[in-house]
Protein backbone atom coordinates (compact mmCIF):
# COMPACT_ATOMS: atom_id res chain seq x y z
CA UNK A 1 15.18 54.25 88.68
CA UNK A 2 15.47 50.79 90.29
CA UNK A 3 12.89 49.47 88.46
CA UNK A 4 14.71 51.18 84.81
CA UNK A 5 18.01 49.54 86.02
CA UNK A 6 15.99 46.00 86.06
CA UNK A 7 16.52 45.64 89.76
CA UNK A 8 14.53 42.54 91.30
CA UNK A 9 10.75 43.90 93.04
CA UNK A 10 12.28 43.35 96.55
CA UNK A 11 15.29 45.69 95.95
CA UNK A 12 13.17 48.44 94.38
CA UNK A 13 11.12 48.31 97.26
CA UNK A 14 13.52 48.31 100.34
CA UNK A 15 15.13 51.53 98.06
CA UNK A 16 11.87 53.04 97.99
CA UNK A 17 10.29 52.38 101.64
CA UNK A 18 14.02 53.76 103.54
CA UNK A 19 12.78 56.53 104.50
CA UNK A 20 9.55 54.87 106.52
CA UNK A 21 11.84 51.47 107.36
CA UNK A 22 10.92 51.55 111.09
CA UNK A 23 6.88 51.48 110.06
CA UNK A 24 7.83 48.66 107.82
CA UNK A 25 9.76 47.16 110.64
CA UNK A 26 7.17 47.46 113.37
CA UNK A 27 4.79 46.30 111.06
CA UNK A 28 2.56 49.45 110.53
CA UNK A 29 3.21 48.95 107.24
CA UNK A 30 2.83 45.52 105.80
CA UNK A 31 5.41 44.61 103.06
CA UNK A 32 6.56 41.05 102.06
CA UNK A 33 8.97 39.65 105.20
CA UNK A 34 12.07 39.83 102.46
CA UNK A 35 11.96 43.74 101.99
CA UNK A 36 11.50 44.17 105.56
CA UNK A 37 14.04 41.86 106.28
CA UNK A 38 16.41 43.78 103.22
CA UNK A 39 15.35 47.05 105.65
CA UNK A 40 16.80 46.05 108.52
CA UNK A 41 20.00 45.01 107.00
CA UNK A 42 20.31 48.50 105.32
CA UNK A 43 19.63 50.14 108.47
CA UNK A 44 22.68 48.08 110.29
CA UNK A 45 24.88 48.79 107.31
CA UNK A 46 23.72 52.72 107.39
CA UNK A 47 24.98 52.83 110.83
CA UNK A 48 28.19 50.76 110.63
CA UNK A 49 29.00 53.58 107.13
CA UNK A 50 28.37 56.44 109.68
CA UNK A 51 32.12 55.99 110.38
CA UNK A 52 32.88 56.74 107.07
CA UNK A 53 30.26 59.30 106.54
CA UNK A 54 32.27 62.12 105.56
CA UNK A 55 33.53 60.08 102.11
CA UNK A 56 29.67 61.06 101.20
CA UNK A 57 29.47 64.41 102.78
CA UNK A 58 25.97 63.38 103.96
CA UNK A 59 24.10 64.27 107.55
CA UNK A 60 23.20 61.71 109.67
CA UNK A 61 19.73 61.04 109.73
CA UNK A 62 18.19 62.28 112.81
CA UNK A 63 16.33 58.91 114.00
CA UNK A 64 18.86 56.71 112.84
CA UNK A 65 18.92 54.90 116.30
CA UNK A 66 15.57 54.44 116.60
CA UNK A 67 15.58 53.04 113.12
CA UNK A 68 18.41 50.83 113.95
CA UNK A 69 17.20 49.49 117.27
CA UNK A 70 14.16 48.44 115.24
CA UNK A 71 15.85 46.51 112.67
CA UNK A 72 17.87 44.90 115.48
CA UNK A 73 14.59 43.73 117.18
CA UNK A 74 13.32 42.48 113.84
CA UNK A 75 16.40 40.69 112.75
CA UNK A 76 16.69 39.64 116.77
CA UNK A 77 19.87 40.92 116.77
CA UNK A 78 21.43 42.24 120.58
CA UNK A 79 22.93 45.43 120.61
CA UNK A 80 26.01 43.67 122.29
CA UNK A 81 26.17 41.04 119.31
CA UNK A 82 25.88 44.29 116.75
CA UNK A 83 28.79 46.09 118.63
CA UNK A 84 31.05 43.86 118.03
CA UNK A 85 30.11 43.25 114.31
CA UNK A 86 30.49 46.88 113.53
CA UNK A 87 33.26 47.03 115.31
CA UNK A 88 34.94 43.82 112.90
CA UNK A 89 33.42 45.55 110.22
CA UNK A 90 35.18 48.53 110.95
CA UNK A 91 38.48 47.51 111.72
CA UNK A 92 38.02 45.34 108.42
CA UNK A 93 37.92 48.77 106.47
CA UNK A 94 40.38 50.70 108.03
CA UNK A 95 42.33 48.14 107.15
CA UNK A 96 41.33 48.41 103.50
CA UNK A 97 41.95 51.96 103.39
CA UNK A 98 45.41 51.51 104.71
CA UNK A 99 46.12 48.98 102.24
């Protein structure tokens, strides 16, 4: 579908290689350093939406943390340092939804 919808090569592939993203990440898989690097940002942004989950009505994926403590090692991202951007994040949409 990505590829229908014109979407660029790097895109179509971070959609299609989710569900493998910490083999990507740890480099068991080799894919260009920009989809890996696209990867790891989804991952973050998966687990900052898991406080907003139930707007999709989805389960949370069972190895979520492992796949997000991966991407934070790849992007060299602390876990201290990604607390307190979800947490900005998070505030920042609450305060949307209020609005």
């Amino acid at each position: 579908m990505a590829k229908s919808w014109y979407l660029p090569e790097e895109v179509s592939l971070t959609i299609r290689y989710q569900p493998i993203a910490t083999s990507v990440l740890t480099g068991k898989k080799k894919l260009p350093s920009s989809v890996a690097r696209l990867l790891a940002i989804v991952s973050m942004a998966k687990n900052i939406s898991n406080e907003y989950r139930h707007y999709w009505n989805t389960e949370q994926c069972e190895n979520s943390d492992e796949i997000l403590g991966t991407a934070l090692g790849y992007l060299d991202v602390c876990g201290t340092e990604f607390s307190d951007l979800k947490e900005d994040h998070v505030e920042d949409l609450m305060e949307e939804e209020v609005a």
